[in-house]
Protein backbone atom coordinates (compact mmCIF):
# COMPACT_ATOMS: atom_id res chain seq x y z
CA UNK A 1 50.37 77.19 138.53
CA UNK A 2 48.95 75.79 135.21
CA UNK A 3 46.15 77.19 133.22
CA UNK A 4 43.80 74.66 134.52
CA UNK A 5 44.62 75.46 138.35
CA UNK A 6 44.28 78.99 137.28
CA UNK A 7 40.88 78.64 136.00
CA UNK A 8 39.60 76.73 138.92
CA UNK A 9 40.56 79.29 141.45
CA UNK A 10 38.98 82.08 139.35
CA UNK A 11 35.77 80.34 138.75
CA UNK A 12 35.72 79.45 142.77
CA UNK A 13 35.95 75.16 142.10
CA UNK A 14 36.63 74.78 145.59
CA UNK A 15 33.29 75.44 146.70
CA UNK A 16 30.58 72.66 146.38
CA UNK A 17 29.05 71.54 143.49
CA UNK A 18 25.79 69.91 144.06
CA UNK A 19 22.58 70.97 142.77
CA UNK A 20 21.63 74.00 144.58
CA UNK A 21 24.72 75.72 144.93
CA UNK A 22 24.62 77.78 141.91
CA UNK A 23 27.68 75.80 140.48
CA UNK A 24 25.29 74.21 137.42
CA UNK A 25 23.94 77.40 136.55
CA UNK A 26 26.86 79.39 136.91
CA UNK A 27 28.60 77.10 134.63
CA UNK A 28 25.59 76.83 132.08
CA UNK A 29 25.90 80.67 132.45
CA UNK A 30 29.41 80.50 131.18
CA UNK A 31 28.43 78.20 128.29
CA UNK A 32 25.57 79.75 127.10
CA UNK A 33 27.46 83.02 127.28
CA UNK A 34 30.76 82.43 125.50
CA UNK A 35 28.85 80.55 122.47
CA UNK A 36 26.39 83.59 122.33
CA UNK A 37 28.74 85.55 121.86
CA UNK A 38 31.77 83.62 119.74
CA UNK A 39 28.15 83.36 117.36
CA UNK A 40 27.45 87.12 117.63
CA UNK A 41 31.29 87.79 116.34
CA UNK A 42 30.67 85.85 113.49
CA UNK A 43 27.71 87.79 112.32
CA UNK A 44 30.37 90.82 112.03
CA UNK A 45 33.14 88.45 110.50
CA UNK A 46 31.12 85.82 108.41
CA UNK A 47 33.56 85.57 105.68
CA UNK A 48 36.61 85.53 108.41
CA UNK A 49 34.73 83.02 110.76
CA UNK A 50 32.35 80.97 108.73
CA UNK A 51 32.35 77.96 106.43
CA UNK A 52 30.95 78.23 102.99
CA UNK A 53 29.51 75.58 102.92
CA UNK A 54 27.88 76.17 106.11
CA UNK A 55 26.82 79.71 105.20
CA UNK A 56 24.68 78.49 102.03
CA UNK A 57 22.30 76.40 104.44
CA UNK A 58 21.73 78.02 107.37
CA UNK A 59 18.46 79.00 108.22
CA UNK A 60 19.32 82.43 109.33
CA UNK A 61 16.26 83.23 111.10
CA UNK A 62 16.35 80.12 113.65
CA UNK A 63 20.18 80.61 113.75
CA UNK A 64 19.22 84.47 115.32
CA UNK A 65 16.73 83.37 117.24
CA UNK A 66 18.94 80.13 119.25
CA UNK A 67 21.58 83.05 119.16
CA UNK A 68 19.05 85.72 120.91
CA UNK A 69 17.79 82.38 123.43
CA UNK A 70 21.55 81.38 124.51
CA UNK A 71 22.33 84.95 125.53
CA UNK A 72 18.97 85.60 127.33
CA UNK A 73 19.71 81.92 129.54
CA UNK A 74 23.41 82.92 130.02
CA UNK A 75 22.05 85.98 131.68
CA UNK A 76 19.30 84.70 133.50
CA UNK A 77 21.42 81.68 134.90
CA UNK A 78 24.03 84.20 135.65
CA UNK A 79 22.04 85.89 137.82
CA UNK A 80 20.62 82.42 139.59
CA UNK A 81 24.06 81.83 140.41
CA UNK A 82 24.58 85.52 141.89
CA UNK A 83 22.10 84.65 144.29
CA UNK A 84 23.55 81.25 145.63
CA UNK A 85 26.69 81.34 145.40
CA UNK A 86 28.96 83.24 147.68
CA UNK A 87 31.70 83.37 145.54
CA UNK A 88 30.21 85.30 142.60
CA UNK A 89 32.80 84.72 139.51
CA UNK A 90 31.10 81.82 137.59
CA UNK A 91 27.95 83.93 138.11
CA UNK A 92 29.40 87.64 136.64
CA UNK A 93 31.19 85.80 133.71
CA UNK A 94 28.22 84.37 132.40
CA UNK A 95 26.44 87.48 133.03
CA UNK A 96 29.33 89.90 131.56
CA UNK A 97 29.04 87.72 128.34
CA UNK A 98 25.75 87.79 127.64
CA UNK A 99 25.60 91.61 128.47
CA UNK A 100 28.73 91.63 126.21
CA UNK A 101 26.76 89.70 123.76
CA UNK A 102 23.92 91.72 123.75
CA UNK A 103 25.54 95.24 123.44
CA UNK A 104 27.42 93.83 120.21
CA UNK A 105 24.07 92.91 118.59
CA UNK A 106 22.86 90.01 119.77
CA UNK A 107 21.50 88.16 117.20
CA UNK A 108 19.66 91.23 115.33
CA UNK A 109 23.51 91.58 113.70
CA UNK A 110 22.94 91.98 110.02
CA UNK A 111 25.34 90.72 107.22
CA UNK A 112 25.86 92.54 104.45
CA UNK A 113 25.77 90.14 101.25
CA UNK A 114 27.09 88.38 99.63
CA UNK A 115 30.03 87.16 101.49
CA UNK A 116 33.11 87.21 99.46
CA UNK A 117 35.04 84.01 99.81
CA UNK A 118 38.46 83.83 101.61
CA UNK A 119 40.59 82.63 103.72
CA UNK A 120 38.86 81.76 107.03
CA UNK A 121 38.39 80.19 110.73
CA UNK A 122 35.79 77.71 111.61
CA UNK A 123 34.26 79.02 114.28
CA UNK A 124 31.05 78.64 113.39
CA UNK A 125 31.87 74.88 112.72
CA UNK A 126 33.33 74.92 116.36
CA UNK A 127 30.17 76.41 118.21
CA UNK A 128 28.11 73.56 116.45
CA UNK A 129 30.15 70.67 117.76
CA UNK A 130 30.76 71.91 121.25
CA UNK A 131 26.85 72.68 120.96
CA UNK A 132 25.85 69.55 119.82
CA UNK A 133 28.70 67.30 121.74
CA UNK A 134 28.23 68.86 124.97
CA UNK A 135 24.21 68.74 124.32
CA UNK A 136 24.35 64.61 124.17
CA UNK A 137 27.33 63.69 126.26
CA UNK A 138 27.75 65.88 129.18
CA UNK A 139 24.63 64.26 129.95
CA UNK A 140 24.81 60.75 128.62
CA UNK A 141 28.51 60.51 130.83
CA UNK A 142 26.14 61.65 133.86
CA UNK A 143 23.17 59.35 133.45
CA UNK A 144 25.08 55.90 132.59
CA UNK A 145 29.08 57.11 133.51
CA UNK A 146 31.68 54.17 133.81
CA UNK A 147 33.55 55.96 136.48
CA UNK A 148 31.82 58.90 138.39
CA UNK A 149 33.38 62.13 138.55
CA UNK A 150 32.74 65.84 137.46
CA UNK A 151 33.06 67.36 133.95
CA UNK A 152 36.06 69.43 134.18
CA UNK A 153 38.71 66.38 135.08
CA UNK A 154 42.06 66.44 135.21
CA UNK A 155 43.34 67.18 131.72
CA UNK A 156 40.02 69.05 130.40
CA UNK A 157 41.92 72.17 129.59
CA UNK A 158 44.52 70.58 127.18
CA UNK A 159 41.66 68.05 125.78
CA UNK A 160 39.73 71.62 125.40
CA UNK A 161 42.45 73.15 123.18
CA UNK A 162 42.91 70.75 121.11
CA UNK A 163 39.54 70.14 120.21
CA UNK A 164 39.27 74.26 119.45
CA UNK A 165 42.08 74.48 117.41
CA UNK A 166 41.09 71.15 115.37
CA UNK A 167 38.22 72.64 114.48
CA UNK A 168 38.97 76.57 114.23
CA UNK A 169 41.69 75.44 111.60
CA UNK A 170 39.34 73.86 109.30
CA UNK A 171 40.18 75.13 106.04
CA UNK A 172 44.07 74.29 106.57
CA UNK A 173 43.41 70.49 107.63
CA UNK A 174 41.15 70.03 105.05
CA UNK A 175 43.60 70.78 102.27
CA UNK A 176 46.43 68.91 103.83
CA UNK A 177 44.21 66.36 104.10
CA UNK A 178 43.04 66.50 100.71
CA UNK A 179 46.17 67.25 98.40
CA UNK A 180 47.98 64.17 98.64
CA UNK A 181 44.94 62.07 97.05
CA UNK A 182 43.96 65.03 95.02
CA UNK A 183 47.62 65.93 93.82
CA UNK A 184 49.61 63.05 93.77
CA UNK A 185 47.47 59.88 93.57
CA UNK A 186 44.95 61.15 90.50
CA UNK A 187 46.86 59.51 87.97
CA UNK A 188 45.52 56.52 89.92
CA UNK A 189 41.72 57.09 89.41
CA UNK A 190 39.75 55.10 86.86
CA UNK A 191 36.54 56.81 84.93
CA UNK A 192 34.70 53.81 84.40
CA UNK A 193 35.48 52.61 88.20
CA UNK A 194 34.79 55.80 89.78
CA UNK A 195 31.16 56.33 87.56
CA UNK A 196 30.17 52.98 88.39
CA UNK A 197 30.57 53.66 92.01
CA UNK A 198 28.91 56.63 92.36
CA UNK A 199 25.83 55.04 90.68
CA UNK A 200 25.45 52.59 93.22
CA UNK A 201 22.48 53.29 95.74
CA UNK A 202 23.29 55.47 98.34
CA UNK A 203 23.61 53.17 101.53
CA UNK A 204 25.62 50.79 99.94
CA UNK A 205 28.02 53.52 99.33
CA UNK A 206 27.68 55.02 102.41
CA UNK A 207 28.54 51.05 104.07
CA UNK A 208 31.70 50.60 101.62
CA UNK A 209 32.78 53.84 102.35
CA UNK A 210 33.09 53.11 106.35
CA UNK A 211 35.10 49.65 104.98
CA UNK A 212 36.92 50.88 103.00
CA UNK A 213 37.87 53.93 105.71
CA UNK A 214 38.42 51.69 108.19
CA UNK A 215 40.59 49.29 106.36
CA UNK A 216 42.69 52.45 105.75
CA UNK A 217 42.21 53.63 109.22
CA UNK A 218 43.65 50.35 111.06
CA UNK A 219 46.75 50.47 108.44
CA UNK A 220 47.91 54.24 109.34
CA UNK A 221 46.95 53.19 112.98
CA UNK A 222 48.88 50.53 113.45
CA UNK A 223 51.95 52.11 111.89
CA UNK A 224 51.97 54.69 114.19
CA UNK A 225 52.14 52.27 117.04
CA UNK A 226 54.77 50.09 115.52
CA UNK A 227 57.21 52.64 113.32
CA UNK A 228 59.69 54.29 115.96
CA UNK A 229 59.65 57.68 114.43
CA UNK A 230 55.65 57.85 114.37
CA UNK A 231 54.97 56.69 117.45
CA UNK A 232 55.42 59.50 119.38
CA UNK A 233 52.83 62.04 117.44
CA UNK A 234 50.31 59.23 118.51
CA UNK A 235 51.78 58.84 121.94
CA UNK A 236 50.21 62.30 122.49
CA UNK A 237 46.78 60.98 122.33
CA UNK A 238 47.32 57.74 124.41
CA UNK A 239 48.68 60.22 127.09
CA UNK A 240 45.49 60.89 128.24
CA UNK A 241 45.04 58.95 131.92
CA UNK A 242 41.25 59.62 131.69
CA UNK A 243 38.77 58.05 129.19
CA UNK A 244 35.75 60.89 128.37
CA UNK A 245 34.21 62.56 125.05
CA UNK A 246 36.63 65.26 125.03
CA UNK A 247 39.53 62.70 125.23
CA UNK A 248 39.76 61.50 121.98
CA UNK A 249 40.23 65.31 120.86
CA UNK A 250 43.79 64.79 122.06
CA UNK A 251 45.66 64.23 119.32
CA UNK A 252 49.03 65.88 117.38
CA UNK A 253 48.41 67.64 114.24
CA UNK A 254 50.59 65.31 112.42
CA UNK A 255 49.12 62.33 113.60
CA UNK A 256 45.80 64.04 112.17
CA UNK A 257 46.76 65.12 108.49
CA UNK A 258 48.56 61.52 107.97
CA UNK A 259 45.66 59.82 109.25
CA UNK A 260 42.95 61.55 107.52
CA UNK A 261 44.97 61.71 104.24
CA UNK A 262 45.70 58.19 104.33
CA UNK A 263 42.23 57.50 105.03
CA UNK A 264 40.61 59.47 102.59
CA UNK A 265 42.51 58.18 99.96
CA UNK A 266 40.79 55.09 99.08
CA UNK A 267 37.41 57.29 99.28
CA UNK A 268 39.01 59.66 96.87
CA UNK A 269 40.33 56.80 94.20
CA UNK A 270 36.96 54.98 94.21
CA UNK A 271 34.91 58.07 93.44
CA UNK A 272 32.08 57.99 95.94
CA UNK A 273 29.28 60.72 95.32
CA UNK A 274 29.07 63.63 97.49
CA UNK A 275 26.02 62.72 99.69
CA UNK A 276 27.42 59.53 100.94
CA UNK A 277 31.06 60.78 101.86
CA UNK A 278 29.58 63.54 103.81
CA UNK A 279 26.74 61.13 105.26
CA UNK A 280 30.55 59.33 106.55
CA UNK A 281 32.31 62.46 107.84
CA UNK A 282 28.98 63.10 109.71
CA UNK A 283 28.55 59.43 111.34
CA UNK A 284 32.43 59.31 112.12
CA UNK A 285 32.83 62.77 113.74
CA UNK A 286 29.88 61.53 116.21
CA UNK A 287 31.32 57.94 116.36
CA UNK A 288 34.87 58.62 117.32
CA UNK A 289 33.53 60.34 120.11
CA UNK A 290 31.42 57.94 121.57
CA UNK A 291 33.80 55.13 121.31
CA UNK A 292 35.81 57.24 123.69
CA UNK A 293 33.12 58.00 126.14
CA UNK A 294 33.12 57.41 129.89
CA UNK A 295 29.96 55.23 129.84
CA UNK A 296 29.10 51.64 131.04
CA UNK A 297 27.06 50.98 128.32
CA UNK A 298 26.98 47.70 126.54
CA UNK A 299 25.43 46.40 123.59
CA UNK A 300 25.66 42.50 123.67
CA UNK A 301 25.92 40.74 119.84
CA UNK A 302 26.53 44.34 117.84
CA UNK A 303 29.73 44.46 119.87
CA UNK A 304 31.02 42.20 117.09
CA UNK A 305 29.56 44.18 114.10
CA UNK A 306 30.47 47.54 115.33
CA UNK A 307 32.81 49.40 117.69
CA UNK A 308 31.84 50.60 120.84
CA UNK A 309 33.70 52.23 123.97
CA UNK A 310 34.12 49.00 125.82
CA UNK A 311 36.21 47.82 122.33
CA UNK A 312 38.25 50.93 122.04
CA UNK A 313 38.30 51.65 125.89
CA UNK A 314 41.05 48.63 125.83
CA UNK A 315 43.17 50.59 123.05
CA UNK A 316 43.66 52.96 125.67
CA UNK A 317 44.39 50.56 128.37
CA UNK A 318 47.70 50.37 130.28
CA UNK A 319 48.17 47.13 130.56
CA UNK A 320 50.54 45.30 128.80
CA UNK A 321 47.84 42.60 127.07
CA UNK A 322 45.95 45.59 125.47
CA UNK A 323 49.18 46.91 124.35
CA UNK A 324 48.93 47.30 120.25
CA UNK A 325 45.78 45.90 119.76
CA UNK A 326 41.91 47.45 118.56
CA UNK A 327 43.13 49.39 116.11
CA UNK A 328 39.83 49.59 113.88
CA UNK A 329 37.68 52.40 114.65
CA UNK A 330 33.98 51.24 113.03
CA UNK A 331 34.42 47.48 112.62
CA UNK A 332 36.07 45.10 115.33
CA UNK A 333 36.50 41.75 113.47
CA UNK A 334 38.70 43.78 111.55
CA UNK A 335 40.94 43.32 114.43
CA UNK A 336 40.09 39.44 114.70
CA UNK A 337 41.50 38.86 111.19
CA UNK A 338 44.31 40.40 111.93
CA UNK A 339 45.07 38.81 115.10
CA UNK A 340 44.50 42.19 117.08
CA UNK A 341 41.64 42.17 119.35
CA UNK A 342 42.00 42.32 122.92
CA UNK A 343 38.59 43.11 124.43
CA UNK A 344 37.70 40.62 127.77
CA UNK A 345 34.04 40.85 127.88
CA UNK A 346 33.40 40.73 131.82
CA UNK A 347 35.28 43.60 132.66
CA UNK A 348 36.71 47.06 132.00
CA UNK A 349 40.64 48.38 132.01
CA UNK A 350 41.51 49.68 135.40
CA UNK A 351 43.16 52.16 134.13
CA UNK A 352 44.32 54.17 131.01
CA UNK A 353 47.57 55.88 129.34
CA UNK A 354 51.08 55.30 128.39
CA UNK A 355 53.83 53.64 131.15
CA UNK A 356 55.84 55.49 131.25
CA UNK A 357 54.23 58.83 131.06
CA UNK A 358 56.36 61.13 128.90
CA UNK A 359 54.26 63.34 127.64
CA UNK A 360 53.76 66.88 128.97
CA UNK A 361 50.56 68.67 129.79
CA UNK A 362 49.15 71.83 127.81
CA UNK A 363 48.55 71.57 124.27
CA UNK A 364 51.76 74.00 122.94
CA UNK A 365 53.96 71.03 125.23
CA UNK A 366 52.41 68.61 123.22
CA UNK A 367 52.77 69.56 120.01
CA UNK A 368 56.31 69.89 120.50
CA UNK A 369 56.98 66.66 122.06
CA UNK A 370 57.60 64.61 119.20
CA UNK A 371 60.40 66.98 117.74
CA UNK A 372 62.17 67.34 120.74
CA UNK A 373 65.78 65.73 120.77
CA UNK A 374 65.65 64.73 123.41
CA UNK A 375 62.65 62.50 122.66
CA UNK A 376 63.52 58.95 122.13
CA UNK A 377 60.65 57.15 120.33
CA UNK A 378 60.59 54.09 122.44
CA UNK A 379 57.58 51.04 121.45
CA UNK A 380 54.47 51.70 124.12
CA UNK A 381 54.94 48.01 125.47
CA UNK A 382 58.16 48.86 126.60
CA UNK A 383 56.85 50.59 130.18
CA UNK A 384 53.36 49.02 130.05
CA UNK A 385 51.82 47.59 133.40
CA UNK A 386 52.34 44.08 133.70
C-alpha cells in the first residue's frame, strides 16, 4: 500500500464528502492545524527555518495574530467534524495540532534578536505559498473546474512532495541557480549596458525581463524535449495524468537548476534592478501555476498575447499532434515564430501524460528515474496516442 492509500484510510476517505459530513471541516482542521503549527516551530528556529529576506519585512504582530487565528479555526473545525463524522480521525488531527500548537506557544513565541544568519530551510517561504496557493485555487478549480473531481486526486501526494521540498530547499536552489551566471558568465557583463538598463522605468524592465525569460525559457525547454539524455529529468513532470495547480510542482531537481540557471542568465547579463526582477519571480511563481490549472476558463484575444491553461494544457497533452509543441511559458506567439504552437481553439485535450508511462510514483522514485540504467531516454512522440 502506497503512502497515498495509507493516508486515505487513516483520514477515513471512504466515507462521503459532501457538505455536511464533517469532511470540509475536518480537512480545513488539518490545514489550519499543520500550518499553525509548522509557523509556531519557526518562531523557536527563525534562523534554521526562515528567509532573511523574509524576516526583515514581516510585520510580526499580524504574522502572531494569523498564527494565533489558524490554530483557534483548526480547533474549532476539529471539533465540528467530531460531531459529524463517525469516523473521527480527520477531526482529532486537526484538533491534536492545534492543541499541539498551542501548548508550544502559539503565536505569543518570542524571538530572541537578532537572528544570526546561517544556513537554513524555507519553511516559512513554504507556509506562504501553500497559504496563498491553496487560498485562490482550491477554490477557483471548484467554482469554474475543467473536469470535476475532488482535491486530493490521484497523484496529490507525490505532486505534494515535490512542491515541499522545492520550496523547503530554498537557499540550495537558489545558489545553484545563481552561480553559473554569477561565476562563470561575469566576464560577459557590460557596465555601460547593465547601468543603462537598470535606469530604464520600472515596467519596461519588468516587460523585457518576462521576454527576455521566456526567450530563455522556450530554449532550455525545448532541449529537454529533443536532447536524449535530458529528456527524461523532464519526462518526470509530463508524467503527471492529471492537469491541477499542484501539477506543475512535479518536476526533477535537475530539470529545475538547468532551467532556472539558464533562464536567469540573460536577467543576470543585462543588469536589471532589484525591484523589477523580484516584481518577475513574484508574477511567474503565480503564473506557472495557473497555466497548469484545472479550469475552463478562457480569455478570447489575450490568448495570443499571453499564456493561459488552455495554451499550456496542450503541452501536456497525449496526443501525438501536441507532442513537442507550447514550449513558451508567458508569451505564445513565441511558439508561432517558431513553428511550435499547437493549441485548437474549440476544444480541450482528452487526456494528459506521457505514452508510454515510465515513470514511477512517489517523489524518491522519481528522482531516481533518470539515472537508472536501465532507463533508456526514448523521444516522447515515440508512444504518443495517435
Amino acid at each position: 500500500m502506497g503512502l497515498e492509500e495509507r493516508i486515505a484510510r487513516w483520514l477515513g476517505d471512504g466515507e462521503p464528502k459532501r457538505l455536511g459530513t464533517g469532511w470540509t471541516s475536518g480537512v480545513a482542521s488539518v490545514f489550519l492545524g499543520a500550518v499553525g503549527l509548522l509557523a509556531v516551530v519557526c518562531f523557536h528556529f527563525p534562523a534554521l527555518l526562515t528567509l532573511p529576506e523574509l524576516r526583515a519585512v514581516y510585520p510580526l504582530a499580524g504574522v502572531r495574530a494569523a498564527v494565533e487565528i489558524a490554530i483557534g479555526a483548526a480547533f474549532l473545525l476539529g471539533l465540528l467534524s467530531l460531531g459529524l463524522r463517525r469516523r473521527k480521525a480527520l477531526g482529532a488531527t486537526g484538533v491534536g495540532l492545534a492543541l499541539t500548537a498551542g501548548l508550544l506557544g502559539g503565536g505569543a513565541v518570542e524571538v530572541e534578536g537578532p537572528v544570526e544568519s546561517s544556513a537554513y530551510l524555507g519553511l516559512d517561504w513554504f507556509l506562504l505559498n501553500i497559504l496563498m496557493l491553496c487560498a485562490v485555487f482550491v477554490p477557483l478549480e471548484k467554482v469554474v473546474p475543467l473536469r470535476a473531481r475532488g482535491v486530493f486526486r490521484r497523484g496529490w501526494v507525490t505532486d505534494g512532495t515535490h512542491f515541499v521540498f522545492s520550496h523547503l530547499l530554498v537557499q540550495v536552489s537558489t545558489l545553484l541557480t545563481l552561480a553559473p551566471a554569477t561565476v562563470l558568465f561575469v566576464w560577459a557583463r557590460s557596465e555601460p549596458l547593465t547601468r543603462w538598463v537598470a535606469a530604464q522605468p520600472a515596467a519596461a524592465q519588468f516587460l523585457a525581463i518576462v521576454l527576455v525569460a521566456d526567450l530563455a525559457e522556450y530554449a532550455i525547454h525545448r532541449l529537454f524535449h529533443r536532447v536524449r539524455a535530458l529528456w527524461p529529468f523532464h519526462e518526470v513532470h509530463h508524467s503527471s495524468r492529471e492537469m491541477d495547480w499542484l501539477a506543475g510542482s512535479r518536476l526533477h531537481l535537475v530539470d529545475v537548476v538547468a532551467t532556472r540557471g539558464f533562464t536567469f542568465l540573460p536577467i543576470y547579463l543585462l543588469g536589471f534592478a532589484r525591484g523589477p526582477v523580484v516584481a518577475y519571480l513574484a508574477f511567474v511563481s503565480v503564473h506557472a501555476v495557473f497555466i497548469h490549472a484545472n479550469v475552463r476558463l478562457r480569455f478570447g484575444w489575450l490568448e495570443h498575447v499571453l499564456v493561459t491553461p488552455h495554451f499550456h494544457h496542450w503541452h501536456h497533452a497525449a496526443e501525438a499532434a501536441a507532442v513537442d509543441k507550447n514550449f513558451a511559458v508567458h508569451f505564445p506567439w513565441i511558439d508561432r515564430s517558431f513553428g511550435t504552437f499547437h493549441a485548437p481553439y474549440d476544444r480541450w485535450p482528452s487526456n494528459y501524460g506521457v505514452v508510454p508511462d515510465r515513470v514511477p510514483g512517489g517523489y524518491l522514485a522519481q528522482l531516481a528515474f533518470p539515472l537508472r540504467g536501465a532507463v533508456r531516454a526514448s523521444h516522447p512522440a515515440a508512444g504518443a496516442e495517435k
